[in-house]
Protein backbone atom coordinates (compact mmCIF):
# COMPACT_ATOMS: atom_id res chain seq x y z
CA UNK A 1 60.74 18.60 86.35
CA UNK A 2 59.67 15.62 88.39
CA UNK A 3 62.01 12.64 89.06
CA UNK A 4 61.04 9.48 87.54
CA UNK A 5 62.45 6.67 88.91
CA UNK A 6 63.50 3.64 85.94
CA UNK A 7 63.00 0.02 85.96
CA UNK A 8 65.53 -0.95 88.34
CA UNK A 9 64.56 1.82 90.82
CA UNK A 10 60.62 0.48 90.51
CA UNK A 11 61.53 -3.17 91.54
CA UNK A 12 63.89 -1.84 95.00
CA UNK A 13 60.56 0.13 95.27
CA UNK A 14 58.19 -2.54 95.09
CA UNK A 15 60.64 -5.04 97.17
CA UNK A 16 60.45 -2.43 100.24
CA UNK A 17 56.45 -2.15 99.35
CA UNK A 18 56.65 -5.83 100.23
CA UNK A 19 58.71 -5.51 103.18
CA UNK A 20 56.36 -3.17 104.72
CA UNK A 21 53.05 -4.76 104.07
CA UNK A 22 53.85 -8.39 103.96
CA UNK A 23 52.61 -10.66 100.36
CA UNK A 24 49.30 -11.15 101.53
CA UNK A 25 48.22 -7.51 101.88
CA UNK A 26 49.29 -6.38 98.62
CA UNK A 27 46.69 -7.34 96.24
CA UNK A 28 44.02 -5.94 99.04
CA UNK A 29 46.26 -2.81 99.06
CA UNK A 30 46.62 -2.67 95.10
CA UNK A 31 42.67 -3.26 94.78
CA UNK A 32 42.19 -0.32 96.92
CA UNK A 33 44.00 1.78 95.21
CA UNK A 34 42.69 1.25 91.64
CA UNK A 35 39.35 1.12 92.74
CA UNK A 36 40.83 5.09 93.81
CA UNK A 37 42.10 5.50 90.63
CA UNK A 38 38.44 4.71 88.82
CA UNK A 39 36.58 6.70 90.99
CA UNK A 40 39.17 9.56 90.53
CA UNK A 41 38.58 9.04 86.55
CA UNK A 42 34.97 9.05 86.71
CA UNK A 43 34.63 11.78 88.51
CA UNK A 44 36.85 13.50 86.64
CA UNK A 45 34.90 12.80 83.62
CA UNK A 46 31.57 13.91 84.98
CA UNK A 47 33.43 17.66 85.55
CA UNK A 48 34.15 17.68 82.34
CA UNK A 49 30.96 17.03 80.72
CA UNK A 50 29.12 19.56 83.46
CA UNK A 51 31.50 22.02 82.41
CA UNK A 52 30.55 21.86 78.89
CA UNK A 53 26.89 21.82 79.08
CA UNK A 54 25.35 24.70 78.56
CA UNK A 55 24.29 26.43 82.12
CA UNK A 56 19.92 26.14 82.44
CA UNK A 57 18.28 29.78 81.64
CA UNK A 58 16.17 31.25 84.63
CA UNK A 59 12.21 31.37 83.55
CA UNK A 60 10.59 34.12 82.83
CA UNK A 61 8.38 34.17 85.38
CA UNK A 62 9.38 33.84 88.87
CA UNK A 63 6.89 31.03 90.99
CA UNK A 64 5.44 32.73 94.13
CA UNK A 65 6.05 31.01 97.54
CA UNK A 66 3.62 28.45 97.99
CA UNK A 67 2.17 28.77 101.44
CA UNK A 68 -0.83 27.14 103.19
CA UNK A 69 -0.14 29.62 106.22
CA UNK A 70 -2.65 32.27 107.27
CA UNK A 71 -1.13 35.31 108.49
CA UNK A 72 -0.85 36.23 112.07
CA UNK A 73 -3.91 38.69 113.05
């Protein structure tokens, strides 16, 4: 199993997260990485709903090539 750390272990974390980029980079850097998080979601979401749609059945007749080309002589 993973490691989780607890509440205590979260704020040394965040403290050294603060260290690192300075207070006025954080909410750029925490924007940026929910905006991730949403896009990570959604497309998450649109796998799942293409995987449970039912796959398109071929026609029965297959289209010919459409070509305007005359053939070489």
């Amino acid at each position: 199993m993973g490691f989780l750390p607890s509440g205590s272990e979260w704020l040394i974390i965040l403290v050294i997260v603060l260290i690192i980029f300075g207070g006025s980079r954080l909410p750029g850097l925490f924007k940026a990485l929910g905006q991730g998080v949403k896009e990570f979601r959604d497309a998450s979401k649109d796998d799942n709903k293409d995987a449970n749609q039912e796959p398109e059945k071929p026609s029965a007749t297959p289209e010919a090539p459409k070509s305007d080309d005359k053939p070489a002589a």
